[in-house]
C-alpha atoms as a PDB file:
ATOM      1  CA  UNK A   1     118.422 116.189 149.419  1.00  0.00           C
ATOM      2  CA  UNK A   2     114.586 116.960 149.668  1.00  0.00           C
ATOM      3  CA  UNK A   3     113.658 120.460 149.335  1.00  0.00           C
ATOM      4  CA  UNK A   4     111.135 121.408 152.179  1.00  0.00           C
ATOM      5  CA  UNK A   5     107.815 123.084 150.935  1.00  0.00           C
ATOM      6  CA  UNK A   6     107.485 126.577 151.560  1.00  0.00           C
ATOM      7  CA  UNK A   7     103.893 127.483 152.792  1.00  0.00           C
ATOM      8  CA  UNK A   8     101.923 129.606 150.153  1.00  0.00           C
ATOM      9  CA  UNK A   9     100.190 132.911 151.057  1.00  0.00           C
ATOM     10  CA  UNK A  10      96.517 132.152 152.069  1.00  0.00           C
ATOM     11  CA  UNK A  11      94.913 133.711 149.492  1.00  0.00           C
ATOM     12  CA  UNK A  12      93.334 137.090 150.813  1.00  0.00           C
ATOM     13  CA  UNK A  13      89.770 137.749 150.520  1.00  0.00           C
ATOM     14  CA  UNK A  14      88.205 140.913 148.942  1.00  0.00           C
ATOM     15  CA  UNK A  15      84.729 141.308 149.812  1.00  0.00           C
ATOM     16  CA  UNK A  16      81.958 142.125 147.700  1.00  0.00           C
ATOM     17  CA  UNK A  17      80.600 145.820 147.404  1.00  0.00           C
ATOM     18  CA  UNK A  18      77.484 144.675 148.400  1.00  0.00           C
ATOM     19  CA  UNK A  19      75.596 148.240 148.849  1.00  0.00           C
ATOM     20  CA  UNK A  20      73.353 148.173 146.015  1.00  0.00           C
ATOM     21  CA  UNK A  21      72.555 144.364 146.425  1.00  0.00           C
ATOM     22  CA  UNK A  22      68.825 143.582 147.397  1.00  0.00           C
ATOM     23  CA  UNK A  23      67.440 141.247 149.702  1.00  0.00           C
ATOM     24  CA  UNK A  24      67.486 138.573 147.613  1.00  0.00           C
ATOM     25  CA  UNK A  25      71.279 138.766 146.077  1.00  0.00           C
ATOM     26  CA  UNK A  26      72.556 139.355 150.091  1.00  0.00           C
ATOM     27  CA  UNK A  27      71.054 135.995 150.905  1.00  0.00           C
ATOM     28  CA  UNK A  28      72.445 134.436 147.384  1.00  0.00           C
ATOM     29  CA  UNK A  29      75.765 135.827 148.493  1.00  0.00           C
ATOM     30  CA  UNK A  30      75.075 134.371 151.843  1.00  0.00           C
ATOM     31  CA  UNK A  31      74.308 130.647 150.483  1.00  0.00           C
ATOM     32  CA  UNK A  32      77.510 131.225 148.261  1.00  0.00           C
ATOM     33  CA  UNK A  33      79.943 132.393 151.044  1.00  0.00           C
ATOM     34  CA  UNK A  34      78.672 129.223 153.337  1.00  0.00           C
ATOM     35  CA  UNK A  35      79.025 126.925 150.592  1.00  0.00           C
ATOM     36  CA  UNK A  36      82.660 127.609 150.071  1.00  0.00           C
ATOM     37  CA  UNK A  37      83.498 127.739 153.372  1.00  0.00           C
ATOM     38  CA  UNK A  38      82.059 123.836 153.855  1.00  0.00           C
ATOM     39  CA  UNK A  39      83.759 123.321 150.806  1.00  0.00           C
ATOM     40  CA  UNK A  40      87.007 124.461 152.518  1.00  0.00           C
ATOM     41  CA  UNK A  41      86.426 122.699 155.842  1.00  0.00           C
ATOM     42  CA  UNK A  42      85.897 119.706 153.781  1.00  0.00           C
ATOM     43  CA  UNK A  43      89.461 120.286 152.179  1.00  0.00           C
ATOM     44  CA  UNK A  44      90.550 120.729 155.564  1.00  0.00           C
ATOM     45  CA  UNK A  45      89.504 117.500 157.104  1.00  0.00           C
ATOM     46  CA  UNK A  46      90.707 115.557 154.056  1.00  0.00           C
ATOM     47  CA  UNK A  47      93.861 116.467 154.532  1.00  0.00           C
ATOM     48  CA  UNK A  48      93.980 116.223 157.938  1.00  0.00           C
ATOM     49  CA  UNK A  49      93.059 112.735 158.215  1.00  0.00           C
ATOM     50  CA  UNK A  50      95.408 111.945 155.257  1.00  0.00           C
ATOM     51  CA  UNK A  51      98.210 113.681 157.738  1.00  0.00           C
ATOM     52  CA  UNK A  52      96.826 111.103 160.510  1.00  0.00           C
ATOM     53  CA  UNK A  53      96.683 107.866 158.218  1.00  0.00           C
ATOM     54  CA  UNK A  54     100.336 108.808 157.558  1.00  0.00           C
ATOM     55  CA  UNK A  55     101.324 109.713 160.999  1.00  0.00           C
ATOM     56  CA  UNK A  56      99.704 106.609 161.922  1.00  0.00           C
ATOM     57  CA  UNK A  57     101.545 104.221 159.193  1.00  0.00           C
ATOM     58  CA  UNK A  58     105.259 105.209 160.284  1.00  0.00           C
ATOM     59  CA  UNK A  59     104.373 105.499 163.766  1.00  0.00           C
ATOM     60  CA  UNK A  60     106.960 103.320 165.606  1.00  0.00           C
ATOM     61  CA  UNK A  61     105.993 100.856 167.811  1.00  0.00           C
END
């Protein structure tokens, strides 16, 4: 029998207290946010065309 994966939590995001940040360390926390969210849409479109190579490969003709 295969055990079915049970989703995990999406991790939950705190957000910086960002009130006594300058100029410059808002736009370094700025650069850092958008960097890991390409990171994360990169993850995401990995694994989405990984889900179509495989839908793809036991596609029935």
């Amino acid at each position: 029998m295969i055990e079915e994966e049970t989703p995990k939590p999406a991790p939950r995001f705190v957000p910086a207290s960002i009130d006594s940040w300058g100029v410059a360390e808002l736009h370094g926390y700025i650069a850092a946010l958008r960097a890991e969210i390409s990171r994360a849409e990169a993850a995401i479109a990995t694994r989405e065309a990984h889900r179509g190579a495989a839908d793809a490969f036991f596609r029935r003709p």
